[in-house]
PDB file of N, CA and C in Angstrom:
ATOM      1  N   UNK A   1       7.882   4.878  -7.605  1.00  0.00           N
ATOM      2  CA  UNK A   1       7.192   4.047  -6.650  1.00  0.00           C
ATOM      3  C   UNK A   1       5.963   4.756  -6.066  1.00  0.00           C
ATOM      4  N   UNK A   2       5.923   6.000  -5.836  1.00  0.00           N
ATOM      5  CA  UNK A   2       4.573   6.884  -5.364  1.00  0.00           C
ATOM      6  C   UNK A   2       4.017   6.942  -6.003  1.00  0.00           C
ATOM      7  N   UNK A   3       3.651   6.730  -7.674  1.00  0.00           N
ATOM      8  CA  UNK A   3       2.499   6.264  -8.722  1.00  0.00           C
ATOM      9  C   UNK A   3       2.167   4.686  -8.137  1.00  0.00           C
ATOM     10  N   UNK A   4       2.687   4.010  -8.110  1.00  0.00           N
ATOM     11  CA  UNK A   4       2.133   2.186  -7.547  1.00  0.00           C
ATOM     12  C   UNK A   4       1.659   2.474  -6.058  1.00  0.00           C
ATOM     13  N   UNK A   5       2.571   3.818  -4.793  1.00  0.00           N
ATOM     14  CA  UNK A   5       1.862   3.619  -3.558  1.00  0.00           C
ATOM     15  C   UNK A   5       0.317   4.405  -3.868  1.00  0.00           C
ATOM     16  N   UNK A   6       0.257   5.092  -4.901  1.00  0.00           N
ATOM     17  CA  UNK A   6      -1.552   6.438  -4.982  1.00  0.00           C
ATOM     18  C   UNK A   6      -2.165   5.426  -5.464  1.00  0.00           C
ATOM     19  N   UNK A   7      -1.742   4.128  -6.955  1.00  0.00           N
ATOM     20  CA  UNK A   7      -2.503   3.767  -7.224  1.00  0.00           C
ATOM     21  C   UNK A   7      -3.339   2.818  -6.756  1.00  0.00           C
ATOM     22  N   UNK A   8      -2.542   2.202  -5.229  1.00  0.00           N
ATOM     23  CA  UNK A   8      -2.963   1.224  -4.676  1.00  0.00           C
ATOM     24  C   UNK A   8      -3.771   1.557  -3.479  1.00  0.00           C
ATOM     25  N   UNK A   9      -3.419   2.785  -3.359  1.00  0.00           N
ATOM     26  CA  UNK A   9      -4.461   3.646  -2.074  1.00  0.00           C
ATOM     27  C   UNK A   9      -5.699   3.844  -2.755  1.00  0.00           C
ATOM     28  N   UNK A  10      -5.952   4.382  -3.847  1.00  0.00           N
ATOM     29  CA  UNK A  10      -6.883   4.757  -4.866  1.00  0.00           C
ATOM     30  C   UNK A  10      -7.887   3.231  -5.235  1.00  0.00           C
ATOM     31  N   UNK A  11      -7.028   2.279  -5.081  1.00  0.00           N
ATOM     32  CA  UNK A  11      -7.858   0.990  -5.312  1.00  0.00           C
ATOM     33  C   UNK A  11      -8.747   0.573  -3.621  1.00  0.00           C
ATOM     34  N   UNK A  12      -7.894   0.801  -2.628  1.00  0.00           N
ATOM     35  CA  UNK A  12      -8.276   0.405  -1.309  1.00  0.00           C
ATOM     36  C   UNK A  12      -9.442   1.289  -0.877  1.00  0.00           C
ATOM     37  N   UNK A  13      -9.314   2.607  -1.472  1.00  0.00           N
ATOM     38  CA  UNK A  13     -10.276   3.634  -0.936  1.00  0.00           C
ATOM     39  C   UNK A  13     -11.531   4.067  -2.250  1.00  0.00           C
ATOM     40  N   UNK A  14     -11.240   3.551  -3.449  1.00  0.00           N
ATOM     41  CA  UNK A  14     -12.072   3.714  -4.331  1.00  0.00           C
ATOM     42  C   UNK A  14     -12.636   5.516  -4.688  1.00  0.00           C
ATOM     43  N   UNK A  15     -11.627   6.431  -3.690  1.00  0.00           N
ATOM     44  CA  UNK A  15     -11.756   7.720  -3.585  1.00  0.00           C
ATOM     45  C   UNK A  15     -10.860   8.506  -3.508  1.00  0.00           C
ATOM     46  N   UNK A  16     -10.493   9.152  -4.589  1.00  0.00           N
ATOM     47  CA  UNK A  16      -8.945   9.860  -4.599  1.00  0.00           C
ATOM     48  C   UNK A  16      -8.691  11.222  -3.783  1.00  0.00           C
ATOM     49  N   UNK A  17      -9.789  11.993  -3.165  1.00  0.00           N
ATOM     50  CA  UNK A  17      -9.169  11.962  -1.844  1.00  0.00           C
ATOM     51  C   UNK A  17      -9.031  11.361  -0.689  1.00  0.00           C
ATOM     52  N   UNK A  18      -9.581  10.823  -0.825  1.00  0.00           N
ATOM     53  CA  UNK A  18      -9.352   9.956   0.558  1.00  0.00           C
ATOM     54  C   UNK A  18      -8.215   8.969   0.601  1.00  0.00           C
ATOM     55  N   UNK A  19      -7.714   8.600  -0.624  1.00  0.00           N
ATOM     56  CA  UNK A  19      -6.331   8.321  -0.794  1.00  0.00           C
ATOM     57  C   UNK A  19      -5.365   9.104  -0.899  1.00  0.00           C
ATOM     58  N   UNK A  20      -5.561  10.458  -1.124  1.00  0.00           N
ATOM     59  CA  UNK A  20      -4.546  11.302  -1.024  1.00  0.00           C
ATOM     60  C   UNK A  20      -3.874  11.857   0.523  1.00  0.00           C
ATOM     61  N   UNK A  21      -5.373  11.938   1.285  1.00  0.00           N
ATOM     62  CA  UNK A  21      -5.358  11.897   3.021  1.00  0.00           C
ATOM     63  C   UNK A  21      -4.040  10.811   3.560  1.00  0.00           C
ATOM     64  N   UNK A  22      -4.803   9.344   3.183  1.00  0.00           N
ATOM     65  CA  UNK A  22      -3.794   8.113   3.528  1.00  0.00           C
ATOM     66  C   UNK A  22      -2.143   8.178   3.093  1.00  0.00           C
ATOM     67  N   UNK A  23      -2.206   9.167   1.836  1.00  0.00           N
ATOM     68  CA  UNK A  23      -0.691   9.357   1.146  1.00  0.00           C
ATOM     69  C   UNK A  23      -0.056  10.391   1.897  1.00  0.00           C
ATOM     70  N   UNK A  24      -0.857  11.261   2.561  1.00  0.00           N
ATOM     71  CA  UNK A  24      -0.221  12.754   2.877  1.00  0.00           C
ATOM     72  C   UNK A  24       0.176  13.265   1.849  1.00  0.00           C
ATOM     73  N   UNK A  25      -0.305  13.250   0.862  1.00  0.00           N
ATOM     74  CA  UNK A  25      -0.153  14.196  -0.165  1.00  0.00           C
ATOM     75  C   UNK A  25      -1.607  15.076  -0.589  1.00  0.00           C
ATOM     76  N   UNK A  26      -1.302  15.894  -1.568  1.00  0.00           N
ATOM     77  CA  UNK A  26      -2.528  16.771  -1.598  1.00  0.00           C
ATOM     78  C   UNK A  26      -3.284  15.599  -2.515  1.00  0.00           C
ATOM     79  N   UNK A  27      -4.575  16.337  -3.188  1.00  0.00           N
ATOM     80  CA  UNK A  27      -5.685  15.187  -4.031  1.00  0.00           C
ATOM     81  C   UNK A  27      -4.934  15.399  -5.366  1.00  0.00           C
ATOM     82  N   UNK A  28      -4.503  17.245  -5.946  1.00  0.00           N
ATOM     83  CA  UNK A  28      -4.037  17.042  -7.067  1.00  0.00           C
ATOM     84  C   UNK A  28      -2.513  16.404  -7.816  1.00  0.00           C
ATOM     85  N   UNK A  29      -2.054  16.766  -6.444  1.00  0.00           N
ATOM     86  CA  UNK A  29      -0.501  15.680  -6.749  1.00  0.00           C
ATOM     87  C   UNK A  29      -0.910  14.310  -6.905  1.00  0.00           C
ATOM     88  N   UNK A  30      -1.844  13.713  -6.321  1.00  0.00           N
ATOM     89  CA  UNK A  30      -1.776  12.399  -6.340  1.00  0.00           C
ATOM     90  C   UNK A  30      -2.767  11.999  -7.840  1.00  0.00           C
ATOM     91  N   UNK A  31      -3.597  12.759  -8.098  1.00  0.00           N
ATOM     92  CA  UNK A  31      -4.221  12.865  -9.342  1.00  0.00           C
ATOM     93  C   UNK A  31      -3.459  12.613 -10.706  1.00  0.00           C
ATOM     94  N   UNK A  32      -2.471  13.885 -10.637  1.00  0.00           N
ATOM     95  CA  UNK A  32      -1.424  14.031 -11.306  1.00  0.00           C
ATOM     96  C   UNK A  32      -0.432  12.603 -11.859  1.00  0.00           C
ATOM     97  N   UNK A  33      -0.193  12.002 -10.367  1.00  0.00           N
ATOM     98  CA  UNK A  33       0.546  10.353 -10.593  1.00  0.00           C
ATOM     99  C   UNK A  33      -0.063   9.858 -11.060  1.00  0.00           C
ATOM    100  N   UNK A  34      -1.455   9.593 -10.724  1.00  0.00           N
ATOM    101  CA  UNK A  34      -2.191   8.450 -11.741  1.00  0.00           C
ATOM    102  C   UNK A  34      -2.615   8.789 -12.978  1.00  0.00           C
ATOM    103  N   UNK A  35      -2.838   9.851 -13.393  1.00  0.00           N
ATOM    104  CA  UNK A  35      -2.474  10.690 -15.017  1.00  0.00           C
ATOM    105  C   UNK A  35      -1.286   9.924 -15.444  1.00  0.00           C
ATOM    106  N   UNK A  36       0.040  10.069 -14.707  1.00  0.00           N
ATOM    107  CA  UNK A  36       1.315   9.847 -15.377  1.00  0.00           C
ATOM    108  C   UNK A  36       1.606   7.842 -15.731  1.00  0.00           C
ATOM    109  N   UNK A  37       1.202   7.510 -14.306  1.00  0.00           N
ATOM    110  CA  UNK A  37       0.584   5.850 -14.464  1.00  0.00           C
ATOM    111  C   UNK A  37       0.294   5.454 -15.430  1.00  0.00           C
ATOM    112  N   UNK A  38      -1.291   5.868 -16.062  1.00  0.00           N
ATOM    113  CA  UNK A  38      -2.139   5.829 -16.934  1.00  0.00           C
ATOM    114  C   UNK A  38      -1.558   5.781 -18.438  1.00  0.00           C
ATOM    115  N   UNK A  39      -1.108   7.188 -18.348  1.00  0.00           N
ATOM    116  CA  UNK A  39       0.160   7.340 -19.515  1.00  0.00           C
ATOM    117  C   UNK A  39       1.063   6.066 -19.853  1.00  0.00           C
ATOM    118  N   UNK A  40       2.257   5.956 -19.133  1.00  0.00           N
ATOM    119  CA  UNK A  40       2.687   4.717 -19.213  1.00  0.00           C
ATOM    120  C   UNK A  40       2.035   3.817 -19.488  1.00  0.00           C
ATOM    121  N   UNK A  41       1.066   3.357 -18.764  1.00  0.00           N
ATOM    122  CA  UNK A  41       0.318   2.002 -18.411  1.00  0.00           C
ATOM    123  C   UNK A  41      -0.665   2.012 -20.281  1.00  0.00           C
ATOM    124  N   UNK A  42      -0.623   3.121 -20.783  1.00  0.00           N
ATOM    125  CA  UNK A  42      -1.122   3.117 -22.177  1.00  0.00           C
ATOM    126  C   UNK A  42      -2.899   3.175 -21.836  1.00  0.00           C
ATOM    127  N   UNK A  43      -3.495   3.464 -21.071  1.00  0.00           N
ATOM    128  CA  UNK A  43      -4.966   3.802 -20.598  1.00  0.00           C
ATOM    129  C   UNK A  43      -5.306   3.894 -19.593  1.00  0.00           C
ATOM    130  N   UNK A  44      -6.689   4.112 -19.448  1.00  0.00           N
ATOM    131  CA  UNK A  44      -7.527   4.456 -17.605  1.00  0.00           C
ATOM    132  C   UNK A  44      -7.523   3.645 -16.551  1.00  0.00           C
ATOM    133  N   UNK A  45      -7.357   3.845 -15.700  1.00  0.00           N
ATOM    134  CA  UNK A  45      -7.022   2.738 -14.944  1.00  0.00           C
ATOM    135  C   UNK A  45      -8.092   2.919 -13.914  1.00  0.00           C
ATOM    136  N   UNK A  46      -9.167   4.140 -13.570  1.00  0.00           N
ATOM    137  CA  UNK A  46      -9.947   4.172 -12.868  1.00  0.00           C
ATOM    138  C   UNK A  46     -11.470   4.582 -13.920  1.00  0.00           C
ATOM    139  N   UNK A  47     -12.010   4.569 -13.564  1.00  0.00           N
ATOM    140  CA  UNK A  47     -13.682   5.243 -14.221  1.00  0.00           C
ATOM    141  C   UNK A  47     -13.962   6.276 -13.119  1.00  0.00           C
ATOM    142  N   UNK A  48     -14.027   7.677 -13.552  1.00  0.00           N
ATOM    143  CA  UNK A  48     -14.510   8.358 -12.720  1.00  0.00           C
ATOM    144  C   UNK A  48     -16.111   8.975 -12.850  1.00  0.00           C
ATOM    145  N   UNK A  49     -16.326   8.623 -12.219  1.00  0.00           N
ATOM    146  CA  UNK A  49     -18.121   9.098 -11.983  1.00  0.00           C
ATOM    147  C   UNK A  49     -18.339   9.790 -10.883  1.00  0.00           C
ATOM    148  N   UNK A  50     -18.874  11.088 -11.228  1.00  0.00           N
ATOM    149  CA  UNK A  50     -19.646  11.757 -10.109  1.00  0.00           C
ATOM    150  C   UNK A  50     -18.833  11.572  -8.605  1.00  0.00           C
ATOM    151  N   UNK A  51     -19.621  10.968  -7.878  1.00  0.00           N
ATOM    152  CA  UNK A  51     -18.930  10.357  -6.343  1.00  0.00           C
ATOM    153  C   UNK A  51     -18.259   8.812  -6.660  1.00  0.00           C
ATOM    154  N   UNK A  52     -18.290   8.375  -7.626  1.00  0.00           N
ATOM    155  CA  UNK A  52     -17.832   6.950  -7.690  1.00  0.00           C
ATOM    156  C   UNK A  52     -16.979   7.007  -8.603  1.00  0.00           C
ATOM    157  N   UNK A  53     -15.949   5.697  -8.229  1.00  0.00           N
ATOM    158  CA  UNK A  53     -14.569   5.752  -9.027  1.00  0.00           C
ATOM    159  C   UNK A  53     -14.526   4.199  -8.770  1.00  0.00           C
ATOM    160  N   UNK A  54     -14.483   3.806 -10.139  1.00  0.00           N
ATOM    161  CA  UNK A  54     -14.483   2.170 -10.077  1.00  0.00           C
ATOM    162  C   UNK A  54     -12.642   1.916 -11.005  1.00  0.00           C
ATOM    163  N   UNK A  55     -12.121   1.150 -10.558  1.00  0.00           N
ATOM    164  CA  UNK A  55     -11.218   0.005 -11.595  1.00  0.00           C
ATOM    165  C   UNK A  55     -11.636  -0.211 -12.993  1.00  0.00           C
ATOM    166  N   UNK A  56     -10.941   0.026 -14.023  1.00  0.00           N
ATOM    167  CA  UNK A  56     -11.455  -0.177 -15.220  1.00  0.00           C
ATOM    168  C   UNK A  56     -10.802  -1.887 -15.403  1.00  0.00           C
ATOM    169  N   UNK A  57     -10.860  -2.036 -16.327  1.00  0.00           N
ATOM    170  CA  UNK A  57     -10.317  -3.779 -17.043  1.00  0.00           C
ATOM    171  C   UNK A  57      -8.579  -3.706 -17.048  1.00  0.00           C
ATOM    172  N   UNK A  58      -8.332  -2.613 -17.698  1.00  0.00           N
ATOM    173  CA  UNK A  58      -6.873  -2.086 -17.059  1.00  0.00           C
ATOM    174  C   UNK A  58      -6.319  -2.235 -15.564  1.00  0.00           C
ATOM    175  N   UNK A  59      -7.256  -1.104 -14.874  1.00  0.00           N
ATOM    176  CA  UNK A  59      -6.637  -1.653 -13.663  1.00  0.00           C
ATOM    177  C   UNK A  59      -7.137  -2.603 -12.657  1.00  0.00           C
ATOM    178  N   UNK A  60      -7.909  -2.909 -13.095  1.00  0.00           N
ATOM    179  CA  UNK A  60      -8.163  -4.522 -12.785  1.00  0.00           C
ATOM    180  C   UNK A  60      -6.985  -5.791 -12.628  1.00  0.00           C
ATOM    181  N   UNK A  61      -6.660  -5.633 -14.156  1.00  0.00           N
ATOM    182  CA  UNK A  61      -5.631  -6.308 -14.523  1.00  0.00           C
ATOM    183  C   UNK A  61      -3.971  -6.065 -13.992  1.00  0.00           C
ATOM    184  N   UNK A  62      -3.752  -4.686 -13.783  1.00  0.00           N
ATOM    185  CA  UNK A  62      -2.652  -4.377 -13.440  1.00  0.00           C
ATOM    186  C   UNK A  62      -2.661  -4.270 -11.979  1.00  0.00           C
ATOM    187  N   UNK A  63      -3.766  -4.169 -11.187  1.00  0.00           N
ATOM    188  CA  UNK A  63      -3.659  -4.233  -9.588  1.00  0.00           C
ATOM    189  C   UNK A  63      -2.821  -5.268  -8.458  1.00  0.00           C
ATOM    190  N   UNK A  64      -3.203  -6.575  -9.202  1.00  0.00           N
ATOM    191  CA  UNK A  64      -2.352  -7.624  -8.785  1.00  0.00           C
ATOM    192  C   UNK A  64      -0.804  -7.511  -9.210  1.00  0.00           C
ATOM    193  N   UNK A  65      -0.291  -7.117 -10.307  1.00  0.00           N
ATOM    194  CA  UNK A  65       0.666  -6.543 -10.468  1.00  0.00           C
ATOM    195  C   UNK A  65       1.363  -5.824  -9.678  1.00  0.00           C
ATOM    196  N   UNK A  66       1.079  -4.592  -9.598  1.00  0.00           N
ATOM    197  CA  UNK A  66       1.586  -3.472  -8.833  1.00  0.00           C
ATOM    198  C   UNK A  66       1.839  -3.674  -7.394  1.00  0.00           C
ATOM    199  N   UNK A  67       0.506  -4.670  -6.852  1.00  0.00           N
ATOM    200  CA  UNK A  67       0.627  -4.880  -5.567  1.00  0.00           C
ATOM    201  C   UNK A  67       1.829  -6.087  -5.568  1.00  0.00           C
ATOM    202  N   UNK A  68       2.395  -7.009  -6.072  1.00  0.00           N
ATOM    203  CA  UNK A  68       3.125  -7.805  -5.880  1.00  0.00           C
ATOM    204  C   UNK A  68       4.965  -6.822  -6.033  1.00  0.00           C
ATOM    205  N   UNK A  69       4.937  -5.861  -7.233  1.00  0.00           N
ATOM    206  CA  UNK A  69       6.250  -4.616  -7.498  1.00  0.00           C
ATOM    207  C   UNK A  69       6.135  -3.914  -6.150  1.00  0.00           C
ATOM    208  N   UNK A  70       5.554  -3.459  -5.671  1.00  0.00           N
ATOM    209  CA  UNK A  70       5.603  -2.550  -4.086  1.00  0.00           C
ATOM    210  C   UNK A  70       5.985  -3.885  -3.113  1.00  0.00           C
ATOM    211  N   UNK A  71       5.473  -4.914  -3.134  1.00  0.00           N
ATOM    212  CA  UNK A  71       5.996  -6.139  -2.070  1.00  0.00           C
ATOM    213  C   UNK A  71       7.036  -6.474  -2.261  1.00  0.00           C
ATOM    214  N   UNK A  72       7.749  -6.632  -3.540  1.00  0.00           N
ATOM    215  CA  UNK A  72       8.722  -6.854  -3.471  1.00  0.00           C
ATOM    216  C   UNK A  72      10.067  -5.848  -3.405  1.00  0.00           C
ATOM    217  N   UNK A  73       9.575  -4.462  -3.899  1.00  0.00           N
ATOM    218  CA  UNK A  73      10.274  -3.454  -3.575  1.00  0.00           C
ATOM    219  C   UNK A  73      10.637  -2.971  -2.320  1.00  0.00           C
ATOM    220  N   UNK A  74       9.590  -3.640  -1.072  1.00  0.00           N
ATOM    221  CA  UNK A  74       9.484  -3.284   0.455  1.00  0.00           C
ATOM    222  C   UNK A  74      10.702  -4.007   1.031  1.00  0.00           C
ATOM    223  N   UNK A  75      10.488  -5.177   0.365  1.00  0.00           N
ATOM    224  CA  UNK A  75      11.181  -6.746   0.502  1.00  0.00           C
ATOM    225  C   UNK A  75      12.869  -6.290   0.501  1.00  0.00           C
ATOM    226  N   UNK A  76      13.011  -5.700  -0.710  1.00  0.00           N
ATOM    227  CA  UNK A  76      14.578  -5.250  -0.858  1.00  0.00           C
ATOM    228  C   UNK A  76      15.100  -4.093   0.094  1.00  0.00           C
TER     229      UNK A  76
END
């Protein structure tokens, strides 16, 4: 579940530290999850550039996803 809570901080903040701040976790642990995400998920789920980090078509697609698995995981 802490790969779906980084990856959804990572979407809100478009900046993986600054989602790592919001996680209380360090930048490379949370790095690390979305490596392992990615893996699973079978590709990139962010574009990293320089200072900018966009959603790829992947996680584009899987965002609405994930955010509905954490709602309903809260739910239970």
């Amino acid at each position: 579940m802490h790969q779906i809570r980084y990856f959804l901080a990572v979407c809100e903040t478009l900046n993986f530290t600054r989602a790592a701040e919001s996680c209380n976790v360090s930048q490379p642990s949370l790095t690390r999850a979305i490596k392992g995400l990615e893996d699973e998920l079978g590709g990139p789920l962010f574009r990293r550039e320089r200072n900018n980090t966009h959603l790829t078509g992947l996680g584009e697609m899987m965002r609405p996803h994930l955010t509905q698995v954490l709602i309903e995981t809260d739910a239970a």
